[in-house]
N, C-alpha and C. Protein backbone atom coordinates (compact mmCIF):
# COMPACT_ATOMS: atom_id res chain seq x y z
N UNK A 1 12.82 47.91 9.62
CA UNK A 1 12.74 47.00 10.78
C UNK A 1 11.81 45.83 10.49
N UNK A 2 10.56 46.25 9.66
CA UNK A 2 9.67 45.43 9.55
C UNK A 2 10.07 44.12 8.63
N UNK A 3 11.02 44.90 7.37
CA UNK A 3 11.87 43.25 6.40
C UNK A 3 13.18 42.74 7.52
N UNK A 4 13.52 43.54 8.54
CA UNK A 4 14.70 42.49 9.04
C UNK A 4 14.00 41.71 10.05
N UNK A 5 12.82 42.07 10.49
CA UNK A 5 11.99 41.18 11.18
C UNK A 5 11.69 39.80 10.19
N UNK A 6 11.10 39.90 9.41
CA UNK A 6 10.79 38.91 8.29
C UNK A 6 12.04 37.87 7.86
N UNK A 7 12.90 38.78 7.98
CA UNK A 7 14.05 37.94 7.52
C UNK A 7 14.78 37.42 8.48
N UNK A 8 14.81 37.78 9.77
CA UNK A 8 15.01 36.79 10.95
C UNK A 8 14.33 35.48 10.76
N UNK A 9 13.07 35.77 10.94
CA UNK A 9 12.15 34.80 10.65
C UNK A 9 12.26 33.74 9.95
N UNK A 10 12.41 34.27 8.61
CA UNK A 10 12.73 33.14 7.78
C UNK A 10 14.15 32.54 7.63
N UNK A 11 14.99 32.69 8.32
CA UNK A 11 16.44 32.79 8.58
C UNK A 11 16.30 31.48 9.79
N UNK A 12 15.25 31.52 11.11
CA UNK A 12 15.12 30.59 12.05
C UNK A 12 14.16 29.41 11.59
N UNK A 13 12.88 29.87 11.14
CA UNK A 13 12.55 29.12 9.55
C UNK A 13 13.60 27.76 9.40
N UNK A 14 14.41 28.26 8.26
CA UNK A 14 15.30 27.83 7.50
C UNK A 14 15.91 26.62 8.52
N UNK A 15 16.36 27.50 9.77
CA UNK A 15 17.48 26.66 10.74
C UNK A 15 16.87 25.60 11.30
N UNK A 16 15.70 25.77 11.55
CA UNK A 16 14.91 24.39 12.04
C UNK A 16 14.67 23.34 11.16
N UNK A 17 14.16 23.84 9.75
CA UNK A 17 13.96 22.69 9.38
C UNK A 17 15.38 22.01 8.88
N UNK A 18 16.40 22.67 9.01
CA UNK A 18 17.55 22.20 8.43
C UNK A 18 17.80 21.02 9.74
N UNK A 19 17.86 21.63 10.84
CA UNK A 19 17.71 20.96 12.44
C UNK A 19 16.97 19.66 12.41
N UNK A 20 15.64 19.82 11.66
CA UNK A 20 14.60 18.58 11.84
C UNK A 20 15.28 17.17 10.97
N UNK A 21 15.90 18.13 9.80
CA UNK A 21 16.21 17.26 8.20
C UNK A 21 17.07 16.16 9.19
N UNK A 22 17.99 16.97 9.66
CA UNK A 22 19.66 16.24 10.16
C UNK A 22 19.57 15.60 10.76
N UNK A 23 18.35 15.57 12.27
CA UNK A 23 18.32 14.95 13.31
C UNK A 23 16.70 13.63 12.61
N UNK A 24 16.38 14.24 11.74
CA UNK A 24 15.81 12.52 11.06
C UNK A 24 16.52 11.61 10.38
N UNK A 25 18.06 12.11 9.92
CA UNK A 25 18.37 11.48 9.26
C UNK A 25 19.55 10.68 9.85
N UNK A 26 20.11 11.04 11.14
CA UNK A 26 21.03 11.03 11.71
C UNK A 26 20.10 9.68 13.10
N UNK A 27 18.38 9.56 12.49
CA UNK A 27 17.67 8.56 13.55
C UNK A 27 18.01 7.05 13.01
N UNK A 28 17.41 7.92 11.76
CA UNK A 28 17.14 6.63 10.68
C UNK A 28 18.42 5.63 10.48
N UNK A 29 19.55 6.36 10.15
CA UNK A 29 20.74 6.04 9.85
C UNK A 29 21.09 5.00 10.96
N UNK A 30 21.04 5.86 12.85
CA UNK A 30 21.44 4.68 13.37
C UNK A 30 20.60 3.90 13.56
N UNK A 31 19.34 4.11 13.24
CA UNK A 31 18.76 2.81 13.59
C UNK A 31 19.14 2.17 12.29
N UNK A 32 19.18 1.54 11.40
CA UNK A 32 20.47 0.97 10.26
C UNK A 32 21.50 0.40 10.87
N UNK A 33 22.22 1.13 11.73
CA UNK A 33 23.12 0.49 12.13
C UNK A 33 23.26 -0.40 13.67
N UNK A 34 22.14 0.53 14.05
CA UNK A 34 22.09 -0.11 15.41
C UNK A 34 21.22 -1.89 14.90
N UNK A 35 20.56 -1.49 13.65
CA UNK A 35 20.17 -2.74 13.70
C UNK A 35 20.98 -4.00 13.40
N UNK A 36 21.64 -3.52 12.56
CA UNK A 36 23.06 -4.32 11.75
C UNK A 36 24.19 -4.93 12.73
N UNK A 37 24.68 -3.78 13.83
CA UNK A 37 25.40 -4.05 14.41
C UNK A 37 25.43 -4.33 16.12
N UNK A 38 23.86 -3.96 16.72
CA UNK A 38 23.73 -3.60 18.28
C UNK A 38 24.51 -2.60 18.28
N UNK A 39 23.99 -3.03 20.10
CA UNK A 39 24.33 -1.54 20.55
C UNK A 39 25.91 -1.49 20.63
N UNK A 40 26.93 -2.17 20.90
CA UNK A 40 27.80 -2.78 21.13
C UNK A 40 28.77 -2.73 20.00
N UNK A 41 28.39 -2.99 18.89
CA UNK A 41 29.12 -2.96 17.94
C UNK A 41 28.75 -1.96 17.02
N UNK A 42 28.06 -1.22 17.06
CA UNK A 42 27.86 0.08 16.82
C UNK A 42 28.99 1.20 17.36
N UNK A 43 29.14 2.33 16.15
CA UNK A 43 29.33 3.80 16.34
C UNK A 43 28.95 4.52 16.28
N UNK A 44 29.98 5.97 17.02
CA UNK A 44 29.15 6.90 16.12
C UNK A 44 29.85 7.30 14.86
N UNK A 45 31.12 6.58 14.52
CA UNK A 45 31.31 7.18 13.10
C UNK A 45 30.87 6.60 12.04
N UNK A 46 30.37 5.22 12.59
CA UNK A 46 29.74 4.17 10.97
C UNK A 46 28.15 5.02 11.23
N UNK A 47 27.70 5.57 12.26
CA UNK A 47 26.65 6.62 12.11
C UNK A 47 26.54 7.56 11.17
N UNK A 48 27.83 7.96 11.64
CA UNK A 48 28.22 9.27 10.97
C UNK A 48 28.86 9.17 9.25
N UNK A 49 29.03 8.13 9.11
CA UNK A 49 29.51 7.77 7.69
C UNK A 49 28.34 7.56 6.64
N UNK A 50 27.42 6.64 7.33
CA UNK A 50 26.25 5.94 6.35
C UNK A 50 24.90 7.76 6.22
N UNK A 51 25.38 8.51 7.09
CA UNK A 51 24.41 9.66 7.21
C UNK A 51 25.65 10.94 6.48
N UNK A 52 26.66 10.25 5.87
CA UNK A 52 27.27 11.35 5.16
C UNK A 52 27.61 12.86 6.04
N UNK A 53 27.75 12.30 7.39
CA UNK A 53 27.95 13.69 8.35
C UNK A 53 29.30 13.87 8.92
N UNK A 54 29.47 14.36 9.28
CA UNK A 54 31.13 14.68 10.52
C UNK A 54 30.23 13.68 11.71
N UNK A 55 31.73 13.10 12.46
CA UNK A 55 31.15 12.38 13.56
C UNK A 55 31.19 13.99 14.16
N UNK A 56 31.33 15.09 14.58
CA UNK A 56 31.36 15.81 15.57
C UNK A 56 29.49 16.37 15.51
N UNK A 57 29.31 16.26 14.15
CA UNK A 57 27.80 16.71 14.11
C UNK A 57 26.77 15.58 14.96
N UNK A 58 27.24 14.30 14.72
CA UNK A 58 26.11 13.30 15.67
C UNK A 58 26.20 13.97 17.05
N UNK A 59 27.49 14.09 17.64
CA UNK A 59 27.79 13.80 19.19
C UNK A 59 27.17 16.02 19.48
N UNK A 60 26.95 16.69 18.52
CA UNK A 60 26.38 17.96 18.48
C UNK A 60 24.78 18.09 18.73
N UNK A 61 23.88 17.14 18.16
CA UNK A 61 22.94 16.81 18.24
C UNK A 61 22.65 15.46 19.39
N UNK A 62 23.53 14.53 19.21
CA UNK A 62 22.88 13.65 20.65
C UNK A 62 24.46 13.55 20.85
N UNK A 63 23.86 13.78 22.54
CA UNK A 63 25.36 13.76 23.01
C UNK A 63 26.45 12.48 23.28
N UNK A 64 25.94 11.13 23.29
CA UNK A 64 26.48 10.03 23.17
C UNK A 64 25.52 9.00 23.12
N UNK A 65 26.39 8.07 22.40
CA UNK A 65 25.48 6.90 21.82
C UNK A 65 24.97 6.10 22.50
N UNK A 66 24.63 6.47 23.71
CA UNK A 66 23.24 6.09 24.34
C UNK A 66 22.50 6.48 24.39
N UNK A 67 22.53 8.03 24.06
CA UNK A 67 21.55 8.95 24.42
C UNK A 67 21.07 8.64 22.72
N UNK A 68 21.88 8.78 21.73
CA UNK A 68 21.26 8.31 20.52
C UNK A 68 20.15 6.83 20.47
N UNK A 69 20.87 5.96 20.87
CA UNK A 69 20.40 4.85 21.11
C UNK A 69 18.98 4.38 21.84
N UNK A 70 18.92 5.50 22.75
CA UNK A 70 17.83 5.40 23.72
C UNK A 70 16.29 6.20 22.80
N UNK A 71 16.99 7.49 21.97
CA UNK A 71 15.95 8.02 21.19
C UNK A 71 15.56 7.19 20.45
N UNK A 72 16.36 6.54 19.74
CA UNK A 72 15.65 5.57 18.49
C UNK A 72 14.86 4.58 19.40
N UNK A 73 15.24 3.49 20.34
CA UNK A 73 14.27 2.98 21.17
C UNK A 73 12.73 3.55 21.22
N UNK A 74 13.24 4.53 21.57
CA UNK A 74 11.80 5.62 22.18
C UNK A 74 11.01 5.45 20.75
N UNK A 75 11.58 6.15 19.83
CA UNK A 75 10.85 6.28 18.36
C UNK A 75 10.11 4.87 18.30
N UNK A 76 10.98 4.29 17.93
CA UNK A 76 10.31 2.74 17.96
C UNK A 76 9.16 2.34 19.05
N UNK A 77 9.24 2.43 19.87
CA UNK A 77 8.16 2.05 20.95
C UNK A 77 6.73 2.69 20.25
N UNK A 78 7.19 4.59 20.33
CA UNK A 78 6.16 5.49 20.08
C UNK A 78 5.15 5.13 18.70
N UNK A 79 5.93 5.22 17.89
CA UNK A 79 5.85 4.18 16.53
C UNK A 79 4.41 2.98 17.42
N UNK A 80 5.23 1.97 17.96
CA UNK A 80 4.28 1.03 17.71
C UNK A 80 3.33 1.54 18.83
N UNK A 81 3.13 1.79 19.70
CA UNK A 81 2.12 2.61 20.75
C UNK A 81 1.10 3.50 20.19
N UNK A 82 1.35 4.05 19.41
CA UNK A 82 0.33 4.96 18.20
C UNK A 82 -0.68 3.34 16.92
N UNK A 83 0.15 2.67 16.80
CA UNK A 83 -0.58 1.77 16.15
C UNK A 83 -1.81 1.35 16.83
N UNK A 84 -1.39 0.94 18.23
CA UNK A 84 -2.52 0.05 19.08
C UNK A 84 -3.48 1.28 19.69
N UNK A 85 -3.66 2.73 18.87
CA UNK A 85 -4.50 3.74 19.34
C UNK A 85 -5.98 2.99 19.13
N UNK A 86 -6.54 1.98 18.19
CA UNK A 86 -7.53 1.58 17.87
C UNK A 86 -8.24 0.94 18.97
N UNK A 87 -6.93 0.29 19.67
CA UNK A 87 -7.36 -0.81 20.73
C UNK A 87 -7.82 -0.36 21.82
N UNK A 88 -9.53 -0.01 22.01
CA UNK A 88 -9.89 1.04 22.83
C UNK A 88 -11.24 0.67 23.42
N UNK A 89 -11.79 1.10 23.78
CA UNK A 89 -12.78 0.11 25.05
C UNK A 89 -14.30 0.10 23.97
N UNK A 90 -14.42 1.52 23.45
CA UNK A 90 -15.58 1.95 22.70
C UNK A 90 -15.94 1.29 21.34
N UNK A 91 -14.24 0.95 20.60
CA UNK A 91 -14.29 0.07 19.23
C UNK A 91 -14.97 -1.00 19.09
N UNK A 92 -15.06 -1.42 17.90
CA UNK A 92 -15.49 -2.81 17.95
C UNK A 92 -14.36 -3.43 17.93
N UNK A 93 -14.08 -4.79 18.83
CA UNK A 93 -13.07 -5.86 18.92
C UNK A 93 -11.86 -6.05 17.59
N UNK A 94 -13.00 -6.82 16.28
CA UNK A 94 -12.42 -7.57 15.99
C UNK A 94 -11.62 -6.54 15.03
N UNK A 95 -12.39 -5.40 14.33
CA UNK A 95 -11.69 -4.17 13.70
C UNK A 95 -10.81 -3.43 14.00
N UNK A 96 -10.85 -3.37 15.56
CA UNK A 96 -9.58 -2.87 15.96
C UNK A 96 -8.23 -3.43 16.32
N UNK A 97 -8.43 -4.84 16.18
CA UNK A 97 -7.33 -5.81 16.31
C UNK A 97 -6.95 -6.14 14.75
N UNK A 98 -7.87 -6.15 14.24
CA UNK A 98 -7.21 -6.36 13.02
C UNK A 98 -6.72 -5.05 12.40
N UNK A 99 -7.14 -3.78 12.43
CA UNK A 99 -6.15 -2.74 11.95
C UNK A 99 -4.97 -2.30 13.18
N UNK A 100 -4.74 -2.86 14.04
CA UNK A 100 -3.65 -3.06 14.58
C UNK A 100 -2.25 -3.98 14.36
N UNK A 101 -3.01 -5.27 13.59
CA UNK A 101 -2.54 -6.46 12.82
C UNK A 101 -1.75 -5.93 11.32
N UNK A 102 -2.46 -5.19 10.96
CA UNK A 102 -2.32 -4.38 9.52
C UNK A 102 -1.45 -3.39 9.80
N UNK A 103 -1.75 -2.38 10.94
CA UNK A 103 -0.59 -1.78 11.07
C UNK A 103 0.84 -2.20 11.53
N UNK A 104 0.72 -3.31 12.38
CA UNK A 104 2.18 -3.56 12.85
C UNK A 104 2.71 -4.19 11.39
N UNK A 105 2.29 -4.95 10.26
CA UNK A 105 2.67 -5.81 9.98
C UNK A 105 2.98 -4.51 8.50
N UNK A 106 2.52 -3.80 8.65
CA UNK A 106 3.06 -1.93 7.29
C UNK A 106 4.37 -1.82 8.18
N UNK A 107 4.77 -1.84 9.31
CA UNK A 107 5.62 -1.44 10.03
C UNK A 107 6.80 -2.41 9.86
N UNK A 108 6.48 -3.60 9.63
CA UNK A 108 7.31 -4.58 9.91
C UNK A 108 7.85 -4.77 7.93
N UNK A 109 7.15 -4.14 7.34
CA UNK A 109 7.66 -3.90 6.08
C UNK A 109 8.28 -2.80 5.53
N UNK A 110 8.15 -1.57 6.15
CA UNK A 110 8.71 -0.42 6.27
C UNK A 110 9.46 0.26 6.98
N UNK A 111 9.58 -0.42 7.98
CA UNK A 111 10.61 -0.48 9.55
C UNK A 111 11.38 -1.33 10.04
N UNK A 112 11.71 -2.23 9.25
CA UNK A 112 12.51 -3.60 9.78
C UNK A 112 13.65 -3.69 11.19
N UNK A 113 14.06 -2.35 10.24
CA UNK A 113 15.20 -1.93 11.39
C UNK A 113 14.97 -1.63 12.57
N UNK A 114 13.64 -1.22 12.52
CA UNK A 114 13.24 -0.57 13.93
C UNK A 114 12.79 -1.87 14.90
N UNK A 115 12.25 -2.84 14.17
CA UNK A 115 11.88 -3.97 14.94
C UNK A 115 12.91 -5.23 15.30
N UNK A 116 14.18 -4.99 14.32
CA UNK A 116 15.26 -5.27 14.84
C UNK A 116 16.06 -5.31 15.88
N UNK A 117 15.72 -3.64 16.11
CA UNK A 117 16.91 -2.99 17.21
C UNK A 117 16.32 -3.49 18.27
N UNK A 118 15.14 -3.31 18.62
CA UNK A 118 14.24 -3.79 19.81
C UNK A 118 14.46 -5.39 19.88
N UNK A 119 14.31 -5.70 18.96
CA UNK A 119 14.83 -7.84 19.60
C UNK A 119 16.21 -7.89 19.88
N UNK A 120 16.96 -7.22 18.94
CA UNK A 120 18.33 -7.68 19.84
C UNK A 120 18.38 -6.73 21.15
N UNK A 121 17.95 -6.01 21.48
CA UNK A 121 18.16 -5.34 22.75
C UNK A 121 17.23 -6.09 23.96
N UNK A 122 16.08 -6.53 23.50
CA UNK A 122 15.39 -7.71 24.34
C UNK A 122 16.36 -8.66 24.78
N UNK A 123 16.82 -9.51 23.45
CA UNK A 123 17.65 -10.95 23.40
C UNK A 123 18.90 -10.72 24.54
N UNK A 124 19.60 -9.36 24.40
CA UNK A 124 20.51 -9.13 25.58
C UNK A 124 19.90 -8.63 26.79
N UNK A 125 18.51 -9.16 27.10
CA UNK A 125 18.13 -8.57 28.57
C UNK A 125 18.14 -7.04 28.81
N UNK A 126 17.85 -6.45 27.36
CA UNK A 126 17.70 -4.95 27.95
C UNK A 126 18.64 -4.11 28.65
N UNK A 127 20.33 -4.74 28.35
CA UNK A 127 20.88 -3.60 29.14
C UNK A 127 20.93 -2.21 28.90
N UNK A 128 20.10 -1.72 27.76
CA UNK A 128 20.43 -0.04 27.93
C UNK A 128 19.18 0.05 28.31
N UNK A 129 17.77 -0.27 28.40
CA UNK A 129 16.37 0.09 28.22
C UNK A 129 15.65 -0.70 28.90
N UNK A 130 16.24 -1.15 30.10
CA UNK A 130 15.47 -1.94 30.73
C UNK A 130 14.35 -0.90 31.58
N UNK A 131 14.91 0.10 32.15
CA UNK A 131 13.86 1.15 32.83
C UNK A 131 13.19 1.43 32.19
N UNK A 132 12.93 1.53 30.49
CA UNK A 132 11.75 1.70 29.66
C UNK A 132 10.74 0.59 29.72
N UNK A 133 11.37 -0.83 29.88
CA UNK A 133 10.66 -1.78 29.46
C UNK A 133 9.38 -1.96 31.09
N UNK A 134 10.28 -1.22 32.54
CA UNK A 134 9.61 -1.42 33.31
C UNK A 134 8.52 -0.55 33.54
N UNK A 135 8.56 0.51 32.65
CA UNK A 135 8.26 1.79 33.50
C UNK A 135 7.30 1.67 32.18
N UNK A 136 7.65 2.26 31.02
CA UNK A 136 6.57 2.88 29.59
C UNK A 136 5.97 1.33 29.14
N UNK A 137 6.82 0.12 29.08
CA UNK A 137 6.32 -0.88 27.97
C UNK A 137 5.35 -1.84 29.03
N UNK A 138 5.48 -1.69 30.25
CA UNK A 138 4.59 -2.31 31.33
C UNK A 138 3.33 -1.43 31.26
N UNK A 139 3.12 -0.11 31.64
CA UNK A 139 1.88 0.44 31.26
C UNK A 139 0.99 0.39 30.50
N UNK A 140 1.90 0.73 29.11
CA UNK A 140 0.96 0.52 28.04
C UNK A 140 0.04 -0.61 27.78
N UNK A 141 1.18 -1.76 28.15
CA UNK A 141 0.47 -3.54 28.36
C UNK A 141 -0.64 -3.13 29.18
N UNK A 142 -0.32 -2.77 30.11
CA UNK A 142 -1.07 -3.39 31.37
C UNK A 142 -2.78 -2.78 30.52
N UNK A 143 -2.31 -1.04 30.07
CA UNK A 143 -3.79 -0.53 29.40
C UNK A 143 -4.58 -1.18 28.83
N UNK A 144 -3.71 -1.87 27.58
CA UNK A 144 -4.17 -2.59 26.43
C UNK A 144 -5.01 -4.11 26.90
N UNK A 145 -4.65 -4.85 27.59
CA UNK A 145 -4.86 -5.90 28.37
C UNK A 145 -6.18 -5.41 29.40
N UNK A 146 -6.33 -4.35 29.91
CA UNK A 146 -7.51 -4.20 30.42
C UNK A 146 -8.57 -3.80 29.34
N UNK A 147 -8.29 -3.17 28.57
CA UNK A 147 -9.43 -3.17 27.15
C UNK A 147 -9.83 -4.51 26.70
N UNK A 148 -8.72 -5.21 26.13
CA UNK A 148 -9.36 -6.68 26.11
C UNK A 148 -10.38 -7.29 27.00
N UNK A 149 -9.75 -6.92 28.16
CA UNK A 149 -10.59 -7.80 29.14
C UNK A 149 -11.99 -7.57 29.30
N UNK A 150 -11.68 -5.87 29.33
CA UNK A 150 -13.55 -5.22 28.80
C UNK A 150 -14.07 -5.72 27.89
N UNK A 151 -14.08 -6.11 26.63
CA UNK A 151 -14.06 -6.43 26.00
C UNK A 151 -14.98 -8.26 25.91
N UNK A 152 -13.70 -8.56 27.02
CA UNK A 152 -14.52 -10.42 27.41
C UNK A 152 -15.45 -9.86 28.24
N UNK A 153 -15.46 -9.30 29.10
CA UNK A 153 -16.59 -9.06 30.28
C UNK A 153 -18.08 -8.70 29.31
N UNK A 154 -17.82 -7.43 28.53
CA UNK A 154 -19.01 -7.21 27.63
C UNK A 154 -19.23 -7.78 26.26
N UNK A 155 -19.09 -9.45 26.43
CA UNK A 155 -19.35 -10.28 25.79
C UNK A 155 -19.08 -9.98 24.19
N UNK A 156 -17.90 -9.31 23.77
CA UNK A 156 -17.81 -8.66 22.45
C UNK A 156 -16.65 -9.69 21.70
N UNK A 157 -15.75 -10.66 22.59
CA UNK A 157 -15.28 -11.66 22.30
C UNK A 157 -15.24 -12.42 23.33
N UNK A 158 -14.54 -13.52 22.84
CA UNK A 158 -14.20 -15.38 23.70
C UNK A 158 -13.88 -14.70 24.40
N UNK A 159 -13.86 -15.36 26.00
CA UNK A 159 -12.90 -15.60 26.98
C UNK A 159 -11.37 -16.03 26.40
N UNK A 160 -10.79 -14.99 26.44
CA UNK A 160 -9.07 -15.45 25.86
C UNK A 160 -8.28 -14.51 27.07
N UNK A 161 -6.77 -14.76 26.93
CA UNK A 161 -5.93 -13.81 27.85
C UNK A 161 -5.72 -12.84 26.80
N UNK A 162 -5.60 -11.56 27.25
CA UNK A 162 -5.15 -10.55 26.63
C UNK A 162 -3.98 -10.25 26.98
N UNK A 163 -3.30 -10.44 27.86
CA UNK A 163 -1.88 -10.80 27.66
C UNK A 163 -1.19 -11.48 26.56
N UNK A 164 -1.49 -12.92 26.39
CA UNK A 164 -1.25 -13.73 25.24
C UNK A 164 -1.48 -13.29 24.03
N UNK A 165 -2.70 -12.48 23.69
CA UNK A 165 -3.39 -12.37 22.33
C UNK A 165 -1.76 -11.76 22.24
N UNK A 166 -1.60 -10.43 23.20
CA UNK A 166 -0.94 -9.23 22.81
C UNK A 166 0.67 -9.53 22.22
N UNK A 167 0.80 -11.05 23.16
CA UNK A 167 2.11 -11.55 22.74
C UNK A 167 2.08 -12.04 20.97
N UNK A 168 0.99 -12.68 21.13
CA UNK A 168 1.09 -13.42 19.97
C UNK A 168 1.23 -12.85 18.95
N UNK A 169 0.15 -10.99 18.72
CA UNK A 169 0.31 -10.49 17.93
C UNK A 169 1.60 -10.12 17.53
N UNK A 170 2.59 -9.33 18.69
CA UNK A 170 3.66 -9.69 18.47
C UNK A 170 4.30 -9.93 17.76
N UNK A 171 4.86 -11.69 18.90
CA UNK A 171 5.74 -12.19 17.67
C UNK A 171 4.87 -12.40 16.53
N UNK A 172 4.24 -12.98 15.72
CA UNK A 172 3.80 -12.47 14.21
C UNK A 172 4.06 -11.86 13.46
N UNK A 173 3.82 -10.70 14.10
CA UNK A 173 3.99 -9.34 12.83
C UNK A 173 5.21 -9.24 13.26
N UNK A 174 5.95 -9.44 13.84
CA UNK A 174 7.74 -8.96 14.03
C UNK A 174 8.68 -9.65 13.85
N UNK A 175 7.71 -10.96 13.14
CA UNK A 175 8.43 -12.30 12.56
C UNK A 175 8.95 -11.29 11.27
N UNK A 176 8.09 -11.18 10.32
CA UNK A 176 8.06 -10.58 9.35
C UNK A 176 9.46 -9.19 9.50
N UNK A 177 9.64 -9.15 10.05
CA UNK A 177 10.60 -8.21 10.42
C UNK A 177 11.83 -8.00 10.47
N UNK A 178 11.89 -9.26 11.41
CA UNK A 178 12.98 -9.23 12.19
C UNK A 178 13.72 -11.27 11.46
N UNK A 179 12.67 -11.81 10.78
CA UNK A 179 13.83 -12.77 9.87
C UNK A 179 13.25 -12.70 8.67
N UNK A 180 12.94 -11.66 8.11
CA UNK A 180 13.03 -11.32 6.83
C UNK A 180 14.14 -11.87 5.84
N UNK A 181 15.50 -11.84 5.80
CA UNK A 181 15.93 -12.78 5.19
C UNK A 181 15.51 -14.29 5.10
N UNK A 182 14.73 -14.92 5.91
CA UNK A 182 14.75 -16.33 5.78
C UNK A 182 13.23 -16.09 5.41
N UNK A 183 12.25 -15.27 5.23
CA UNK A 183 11.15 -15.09 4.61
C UNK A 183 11.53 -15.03 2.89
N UNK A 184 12.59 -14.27 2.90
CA UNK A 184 12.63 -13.76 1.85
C UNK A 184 13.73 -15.24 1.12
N UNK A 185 14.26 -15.76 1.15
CA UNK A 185 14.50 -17.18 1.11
C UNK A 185 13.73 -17.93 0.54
N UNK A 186 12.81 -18.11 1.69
CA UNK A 186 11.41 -18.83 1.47
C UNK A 186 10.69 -18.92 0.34
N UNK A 187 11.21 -18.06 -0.34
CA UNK A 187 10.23 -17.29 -1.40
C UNK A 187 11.09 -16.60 -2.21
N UNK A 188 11.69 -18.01 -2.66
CA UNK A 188 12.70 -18.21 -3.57
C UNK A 188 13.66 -17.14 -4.34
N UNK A 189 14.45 -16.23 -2.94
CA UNK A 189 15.17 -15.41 -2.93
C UNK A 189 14.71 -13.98 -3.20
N UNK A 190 13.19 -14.09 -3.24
CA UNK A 190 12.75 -12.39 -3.75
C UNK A 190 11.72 -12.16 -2.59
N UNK A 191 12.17 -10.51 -2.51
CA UNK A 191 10.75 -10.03 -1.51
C UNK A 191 9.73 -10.88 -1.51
N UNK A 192 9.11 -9.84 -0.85
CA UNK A 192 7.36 -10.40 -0.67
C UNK A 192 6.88 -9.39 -1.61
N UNK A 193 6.15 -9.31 -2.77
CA UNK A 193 5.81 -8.34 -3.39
C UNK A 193 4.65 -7.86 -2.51
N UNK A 194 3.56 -6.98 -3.61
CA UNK A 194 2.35 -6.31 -2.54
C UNK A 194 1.39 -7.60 -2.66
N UNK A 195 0.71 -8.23 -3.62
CA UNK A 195 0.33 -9.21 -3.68
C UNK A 195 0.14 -9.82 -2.33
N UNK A 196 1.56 -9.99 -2.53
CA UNK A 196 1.81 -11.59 -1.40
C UNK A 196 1.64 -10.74 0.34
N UNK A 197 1.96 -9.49 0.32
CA UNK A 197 1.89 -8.87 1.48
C UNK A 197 0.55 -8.65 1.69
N UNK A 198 -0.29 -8.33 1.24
CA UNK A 198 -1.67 -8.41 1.31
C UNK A 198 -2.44 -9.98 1.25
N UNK A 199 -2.05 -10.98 1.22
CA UNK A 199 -1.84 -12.41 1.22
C UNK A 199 -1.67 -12.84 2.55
N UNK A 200 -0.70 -11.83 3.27
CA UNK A 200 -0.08 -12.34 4.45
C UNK A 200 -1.01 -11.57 5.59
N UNK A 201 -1.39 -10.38 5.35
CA UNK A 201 -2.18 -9.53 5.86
C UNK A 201 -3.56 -10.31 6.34
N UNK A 202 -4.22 -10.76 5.33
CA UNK A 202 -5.64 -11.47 5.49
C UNK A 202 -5.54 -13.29 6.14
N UNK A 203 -4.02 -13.73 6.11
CA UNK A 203 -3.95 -15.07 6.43
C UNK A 203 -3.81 -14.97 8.20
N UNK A 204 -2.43 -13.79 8.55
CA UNK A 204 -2.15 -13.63 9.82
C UNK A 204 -3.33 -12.79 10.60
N UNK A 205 -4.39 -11.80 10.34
CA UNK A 205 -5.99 -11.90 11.00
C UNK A 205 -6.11 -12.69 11.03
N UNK A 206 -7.00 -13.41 9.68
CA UNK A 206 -7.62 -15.01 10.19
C UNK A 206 -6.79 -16.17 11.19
N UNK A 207 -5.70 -16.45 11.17
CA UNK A 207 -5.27 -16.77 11.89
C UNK A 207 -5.69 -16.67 13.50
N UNK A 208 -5.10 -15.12 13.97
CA UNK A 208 -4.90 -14.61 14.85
C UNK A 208 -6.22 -14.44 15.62
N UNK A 209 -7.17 -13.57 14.73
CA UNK A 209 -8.65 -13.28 14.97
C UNK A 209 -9.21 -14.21 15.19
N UNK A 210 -9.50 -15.66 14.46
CA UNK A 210 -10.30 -16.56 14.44
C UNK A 210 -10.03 -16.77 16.30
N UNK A 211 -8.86 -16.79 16.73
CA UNK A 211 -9.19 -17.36 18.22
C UNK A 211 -9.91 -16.17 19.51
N UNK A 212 -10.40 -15.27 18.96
CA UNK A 212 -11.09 -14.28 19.69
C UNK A 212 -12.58 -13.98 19.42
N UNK A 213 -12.66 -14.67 18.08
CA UNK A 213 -14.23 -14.03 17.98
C UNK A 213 -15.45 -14.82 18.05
N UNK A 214 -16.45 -14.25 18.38
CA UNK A 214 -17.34 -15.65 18.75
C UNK A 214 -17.88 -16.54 17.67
């Protein structure tokens, strides 16, 4: 009893992480495509093709491609919501804006897609995710924006809007992202190596920072 116990075990073991493998890969994939194509011109079998699966396995795991669509959203948000953990009343200012700067802008080199899917779903007014944008992406602002403001009150930076900063950071780091081809253009048809990404890292702080600190 005691090895068929064990071997249940490692039998459910097994099934989860097989569960975890499929349903990361089956994220990643549409966000790929959701970025490539929207929501709109998206499937679930070019899902199901680029993730090497049966379409019956996507629609097994998320039950339709909104409900897919809406997870990857979520990921993405969560993703960048964990970045701005720094941005906190107790930190110092300018360190925590700038490893927020650093992180969005690792993200915007390692996630393109993810910062993709989110502008074209903006650019169309949010029709699948607009109740996120009112409900989760209004809060979080509203948090982050009162830290700043603590922040001006206890004389730790300028009088600036923290609304604005928050935009600005933003678009910036999601420039990098989201027209990456015309970056990559720019720069005479080749990536950004690490070099130059660490180049871009210390130009977009100074930039950004210089208008907050005293």
């Amino acid at each position: 009893m005691i090895v068929a116990n064990d071997v249940n075990k490692t039998v459910r073991g097994n099934q989860s992480r097989n569960r975890e493998e499929i349903t990361a890969r089956i994220l990643s994939c549409a966000e790929t495509i959701f970025a490539e194509y929207g929501f709109t011109g998206a499937s679930i079998s070019k899902i199901a093709a680029l993730a090497g699966l049966p379409k019956s396995n996507i629609i097994y795991y998320f039950e339709s491609k909104e409900a897919l669509y809406r997870r990857v959203v979520g990921e993405i948000f969560d993703i960048w919501r964990d970045a701005a953990d720094a941005i906190a009343i107790d930190n110092e200012p300018i360190k925590a804006l700038g490893d927020y700067i650093d992180t969005k802008l690792d993200l915007a080199r390692t996630r393109p897609n993810g910062s993709k899917v989110w502008a074209n779903e903006i650019i169309q007014r949010a029709p699948i995710v607009q109740d996120y944008l009112e409900v989760e992406l209004r809060s979080w602002t509203d948090n982050r924006i009162a830290v700043i403001d603590a922040w001006v009150t206890q004389g730790k930076i300028r009088p600036i809007s923290g609304r604005h900063l928050l935009y600005s950071i933003w678009a910036t780091t999601q420039h990098y992202a989201d027209f990456t081809h015309q970056i990559t253009t720019l720069n005479d048809g080749k990536e950004l190596n690490d070099a130059q990404w660490a180049e871009t890292k210390a130009a977009v702080k100074d930039i950004l920072l210089s208008g907050v600190s005293l």
